[in-house]
N, C-alpha and C. Protein backbone atom coordinates (compact mmCIF):
# COMPACT_ATOMS: atom_id res chain seq x y z
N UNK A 1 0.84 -1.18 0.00
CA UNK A 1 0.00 0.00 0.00
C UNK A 1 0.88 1.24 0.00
N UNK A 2 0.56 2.53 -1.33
CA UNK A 2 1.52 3.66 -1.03
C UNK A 2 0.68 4.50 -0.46
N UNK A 3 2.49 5.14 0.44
CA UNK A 3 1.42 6.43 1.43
C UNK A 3 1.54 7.75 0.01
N UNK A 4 0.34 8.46 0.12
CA UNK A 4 -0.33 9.16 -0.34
C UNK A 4 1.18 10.47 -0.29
N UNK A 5 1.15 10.79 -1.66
CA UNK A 5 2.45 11.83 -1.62
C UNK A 5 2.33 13.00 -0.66
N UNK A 6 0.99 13.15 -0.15
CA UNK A 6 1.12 14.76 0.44
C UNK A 6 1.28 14.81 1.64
N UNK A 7 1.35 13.16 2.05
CA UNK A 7 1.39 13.10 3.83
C UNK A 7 2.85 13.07 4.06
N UNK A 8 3.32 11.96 2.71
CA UNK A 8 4.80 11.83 2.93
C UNK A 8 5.22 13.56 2.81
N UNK A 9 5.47 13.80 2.49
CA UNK A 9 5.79 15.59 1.86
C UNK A 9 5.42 16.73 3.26
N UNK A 10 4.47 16.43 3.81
CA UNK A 10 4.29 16.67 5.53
C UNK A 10 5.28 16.41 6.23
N UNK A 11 5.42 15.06 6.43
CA UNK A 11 6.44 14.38 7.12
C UNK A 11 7.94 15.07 6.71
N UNK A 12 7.71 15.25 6.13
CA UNK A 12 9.27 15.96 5.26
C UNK A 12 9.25 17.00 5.86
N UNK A 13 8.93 18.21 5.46
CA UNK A 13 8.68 19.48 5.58
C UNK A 13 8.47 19.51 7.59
N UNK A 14 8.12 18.59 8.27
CA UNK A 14 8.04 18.23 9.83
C UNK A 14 9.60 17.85 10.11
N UNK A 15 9.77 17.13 9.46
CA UNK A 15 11.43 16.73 9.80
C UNK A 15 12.44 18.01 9.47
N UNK A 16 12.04 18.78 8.04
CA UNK A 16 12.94 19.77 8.07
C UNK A 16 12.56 20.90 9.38
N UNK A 17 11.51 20.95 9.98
CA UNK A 17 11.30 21.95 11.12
C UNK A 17 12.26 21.43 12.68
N UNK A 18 11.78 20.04 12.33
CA UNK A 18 12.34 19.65 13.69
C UNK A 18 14.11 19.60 13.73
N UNK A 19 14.80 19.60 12.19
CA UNK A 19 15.98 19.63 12.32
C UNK A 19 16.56 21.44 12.47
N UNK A 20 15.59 22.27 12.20
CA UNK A 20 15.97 23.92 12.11
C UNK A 20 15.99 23.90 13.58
N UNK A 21 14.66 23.12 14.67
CA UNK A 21 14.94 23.43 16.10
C UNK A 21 16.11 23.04 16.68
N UNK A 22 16.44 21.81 16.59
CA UNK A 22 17.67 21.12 17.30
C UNK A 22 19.20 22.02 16.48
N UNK A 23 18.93 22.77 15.81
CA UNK A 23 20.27 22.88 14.90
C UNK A 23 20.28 24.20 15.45
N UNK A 24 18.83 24.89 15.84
CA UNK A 24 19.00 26.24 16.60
C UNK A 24 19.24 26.40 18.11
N UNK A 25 19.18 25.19 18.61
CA UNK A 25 19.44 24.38 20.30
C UNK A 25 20.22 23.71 20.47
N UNK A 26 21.77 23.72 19.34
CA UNK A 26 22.82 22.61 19.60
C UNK A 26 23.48 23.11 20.69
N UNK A 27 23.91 22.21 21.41
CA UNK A 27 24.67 22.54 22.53
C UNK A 27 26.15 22.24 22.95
N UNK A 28 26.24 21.34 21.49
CA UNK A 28 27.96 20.90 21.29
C UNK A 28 27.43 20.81 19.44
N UNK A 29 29.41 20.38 19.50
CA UNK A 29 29.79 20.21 17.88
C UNK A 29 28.42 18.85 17.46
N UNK A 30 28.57 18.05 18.29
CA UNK A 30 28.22 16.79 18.26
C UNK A 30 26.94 16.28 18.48
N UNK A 31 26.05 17.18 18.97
CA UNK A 31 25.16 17.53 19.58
C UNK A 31 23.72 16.10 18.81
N UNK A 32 23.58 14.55 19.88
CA UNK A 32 22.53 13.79 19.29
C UNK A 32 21.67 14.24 18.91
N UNK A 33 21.05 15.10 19.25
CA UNK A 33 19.52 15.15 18.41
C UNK A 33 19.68 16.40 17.21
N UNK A 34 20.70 17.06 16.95
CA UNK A 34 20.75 17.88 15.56
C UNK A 34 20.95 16.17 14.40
N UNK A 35 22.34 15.32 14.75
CA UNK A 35 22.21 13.84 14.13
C UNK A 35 21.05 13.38 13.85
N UNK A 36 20.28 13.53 14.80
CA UNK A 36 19.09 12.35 14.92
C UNK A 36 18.01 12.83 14.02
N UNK A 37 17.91 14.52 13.92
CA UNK A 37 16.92 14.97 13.17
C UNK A 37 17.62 14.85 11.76
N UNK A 38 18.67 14.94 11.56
CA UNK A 38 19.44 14.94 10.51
C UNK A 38 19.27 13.75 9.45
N UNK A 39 19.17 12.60 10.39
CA UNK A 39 18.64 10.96 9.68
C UNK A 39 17.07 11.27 9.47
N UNK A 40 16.71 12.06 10.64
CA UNK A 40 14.80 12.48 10.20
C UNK A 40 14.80 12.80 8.60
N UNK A 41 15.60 13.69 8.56
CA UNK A 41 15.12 14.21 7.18
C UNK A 41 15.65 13.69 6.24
N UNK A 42 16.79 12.42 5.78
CA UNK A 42 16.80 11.72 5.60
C UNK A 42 15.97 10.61 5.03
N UNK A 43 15.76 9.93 6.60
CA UNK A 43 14.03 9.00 6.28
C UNK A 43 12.97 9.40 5.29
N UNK A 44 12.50 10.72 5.98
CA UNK A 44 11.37 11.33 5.55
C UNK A 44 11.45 11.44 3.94
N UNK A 45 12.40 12.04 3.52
CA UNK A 45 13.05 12.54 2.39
C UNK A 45 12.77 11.08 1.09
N UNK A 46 13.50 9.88 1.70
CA UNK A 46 13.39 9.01 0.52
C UNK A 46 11.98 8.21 0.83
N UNK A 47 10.78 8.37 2.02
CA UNK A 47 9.46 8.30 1.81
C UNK A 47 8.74 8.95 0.93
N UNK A 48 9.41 10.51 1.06
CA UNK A 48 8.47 11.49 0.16
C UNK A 48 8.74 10.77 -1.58
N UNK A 49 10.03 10.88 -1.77
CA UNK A 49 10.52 10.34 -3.13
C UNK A 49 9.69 8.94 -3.73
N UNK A 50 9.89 8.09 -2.68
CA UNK A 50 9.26 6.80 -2.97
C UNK A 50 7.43 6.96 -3.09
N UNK A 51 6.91 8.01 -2.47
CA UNK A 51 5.42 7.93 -2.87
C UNK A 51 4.96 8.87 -3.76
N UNK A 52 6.68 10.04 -3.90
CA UNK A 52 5.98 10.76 -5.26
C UNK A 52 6.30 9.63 -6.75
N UNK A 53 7.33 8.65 -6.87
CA UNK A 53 7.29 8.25 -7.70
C UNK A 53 6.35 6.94 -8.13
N UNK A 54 5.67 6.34 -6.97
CA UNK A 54 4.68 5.45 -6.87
C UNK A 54 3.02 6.37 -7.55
N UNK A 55 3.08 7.29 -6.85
CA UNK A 55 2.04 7.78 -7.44
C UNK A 55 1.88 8.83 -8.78
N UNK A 56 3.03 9.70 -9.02
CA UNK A 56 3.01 9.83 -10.08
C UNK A 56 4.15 9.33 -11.01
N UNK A 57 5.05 8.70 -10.83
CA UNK A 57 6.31 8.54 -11.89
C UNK A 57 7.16 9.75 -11.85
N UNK A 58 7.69 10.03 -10.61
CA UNK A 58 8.18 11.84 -10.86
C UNK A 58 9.18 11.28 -9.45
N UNK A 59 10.34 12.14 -9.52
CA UNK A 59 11.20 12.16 -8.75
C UNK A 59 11.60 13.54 -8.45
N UNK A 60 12.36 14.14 -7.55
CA UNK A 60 13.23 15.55 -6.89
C UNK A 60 14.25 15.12 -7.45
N UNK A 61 14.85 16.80 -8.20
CA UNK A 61 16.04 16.79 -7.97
C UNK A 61 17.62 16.49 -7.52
N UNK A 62 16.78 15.97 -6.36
CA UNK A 62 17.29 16.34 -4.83
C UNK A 62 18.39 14.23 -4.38
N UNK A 63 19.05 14.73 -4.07
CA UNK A 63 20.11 12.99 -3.33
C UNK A 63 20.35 13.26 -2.04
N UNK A 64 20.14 12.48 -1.55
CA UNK A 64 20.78 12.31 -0.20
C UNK A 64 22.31 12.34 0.12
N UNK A 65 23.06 13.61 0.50
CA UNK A 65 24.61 13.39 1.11
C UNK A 65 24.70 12.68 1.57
N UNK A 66 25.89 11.83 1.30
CA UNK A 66 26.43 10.50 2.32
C UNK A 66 27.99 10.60 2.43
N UNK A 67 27.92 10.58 3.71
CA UNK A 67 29.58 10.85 4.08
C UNK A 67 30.74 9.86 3.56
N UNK A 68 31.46 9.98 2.94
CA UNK A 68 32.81 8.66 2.46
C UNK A 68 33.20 8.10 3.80
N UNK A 69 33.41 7.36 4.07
CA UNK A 69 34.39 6.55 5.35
C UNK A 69 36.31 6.76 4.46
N UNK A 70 36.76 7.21 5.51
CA UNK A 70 37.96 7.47 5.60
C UNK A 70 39.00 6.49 4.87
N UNK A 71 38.76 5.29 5.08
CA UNK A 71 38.75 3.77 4.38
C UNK A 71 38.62 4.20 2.61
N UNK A 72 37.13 4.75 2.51
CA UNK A 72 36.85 4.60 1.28
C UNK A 72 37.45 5.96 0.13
N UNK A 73 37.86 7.08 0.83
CA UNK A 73 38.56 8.10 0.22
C UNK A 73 40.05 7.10 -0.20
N UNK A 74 40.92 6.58 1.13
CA UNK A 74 42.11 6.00 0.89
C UNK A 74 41.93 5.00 -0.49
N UNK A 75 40.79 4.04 -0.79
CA UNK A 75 40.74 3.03 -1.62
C UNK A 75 40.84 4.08 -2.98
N UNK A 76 40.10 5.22 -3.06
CA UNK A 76 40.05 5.69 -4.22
C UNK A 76 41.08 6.45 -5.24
N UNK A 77 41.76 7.29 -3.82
CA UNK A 77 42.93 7.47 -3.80
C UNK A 77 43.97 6.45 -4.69
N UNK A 78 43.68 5.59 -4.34
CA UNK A 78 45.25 4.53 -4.48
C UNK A 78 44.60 3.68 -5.91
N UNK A 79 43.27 3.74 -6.16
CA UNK A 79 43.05 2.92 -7.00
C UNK A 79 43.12 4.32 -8.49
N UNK A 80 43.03 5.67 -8.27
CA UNK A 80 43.31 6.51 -9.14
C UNK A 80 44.79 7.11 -9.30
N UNK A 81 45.94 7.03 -8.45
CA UNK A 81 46.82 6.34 -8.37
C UNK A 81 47.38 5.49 -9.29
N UNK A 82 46.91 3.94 -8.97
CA UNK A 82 46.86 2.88 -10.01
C UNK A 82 46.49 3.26 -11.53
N UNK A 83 45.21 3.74 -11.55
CA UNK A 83 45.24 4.45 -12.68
C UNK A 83 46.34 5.12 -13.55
N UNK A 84 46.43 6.02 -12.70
CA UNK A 84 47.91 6.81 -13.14
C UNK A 84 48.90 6.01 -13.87
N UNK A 85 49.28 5.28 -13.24
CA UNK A 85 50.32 4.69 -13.26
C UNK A 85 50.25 3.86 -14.76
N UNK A 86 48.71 2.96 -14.85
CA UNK A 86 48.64 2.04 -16.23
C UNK A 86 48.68 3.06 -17.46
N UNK A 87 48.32 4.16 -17.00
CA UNK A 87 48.22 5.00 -18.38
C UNK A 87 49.83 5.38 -18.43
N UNK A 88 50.25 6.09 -17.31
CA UNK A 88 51.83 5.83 -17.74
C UNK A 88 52.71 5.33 -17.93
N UNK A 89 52.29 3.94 -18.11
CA UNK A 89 53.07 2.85 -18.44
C UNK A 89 52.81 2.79 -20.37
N UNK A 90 50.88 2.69 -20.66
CA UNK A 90 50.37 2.65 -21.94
C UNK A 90 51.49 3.93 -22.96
N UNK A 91 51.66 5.15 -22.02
CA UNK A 91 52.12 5.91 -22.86
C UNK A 91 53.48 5.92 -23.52
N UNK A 92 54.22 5.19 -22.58
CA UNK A 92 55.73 4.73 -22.65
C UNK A 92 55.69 3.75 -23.72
């Protein structure tokens, strides 16, 4: 059963309020509930997407930021790197 695009789109527009409060009430760098609203809008965000495209075939603009893991910058690094390297070998 899809939820109805305008409730999801509520829910959204609720999550972006509740993340403006906690982000206007942080009390450290780190502060759980600016995070927590932060995954809110998040959630909310690929509900709204998923019932605007269920009900009409239409998507946002809009992607979700996702942070690299430190791990995964180093892999890219070294594998463009590698790169480097086969083409400067091809050119030789």
């Amino acid at each position: 059963m899809s939820i109805d695009p305008r409730v999801a789109l509520q829910s959204l527009v609720t999550a972006l309020e509740e993340h403006l409060a906690a982000s206007a009430s942080r009390r450290r760098e780190d502060d759980p509930a600016v995070e927590a609203a932060y995954v809110g809008i998040a959630d909310a965000f690929e509900v709204y997407e998923e019932a605007l495209y269920d009900a009409f075939g239409e998507i946002t603009p809009l992607e979700i930021y996702e942070e690299a893991d430190e791990d995964d910058e180093d892999d890219d690094e070294d594998a463009e790197y590698a790169s480097d390297l086969v083409e400067a070998e091809v050119e030789n």
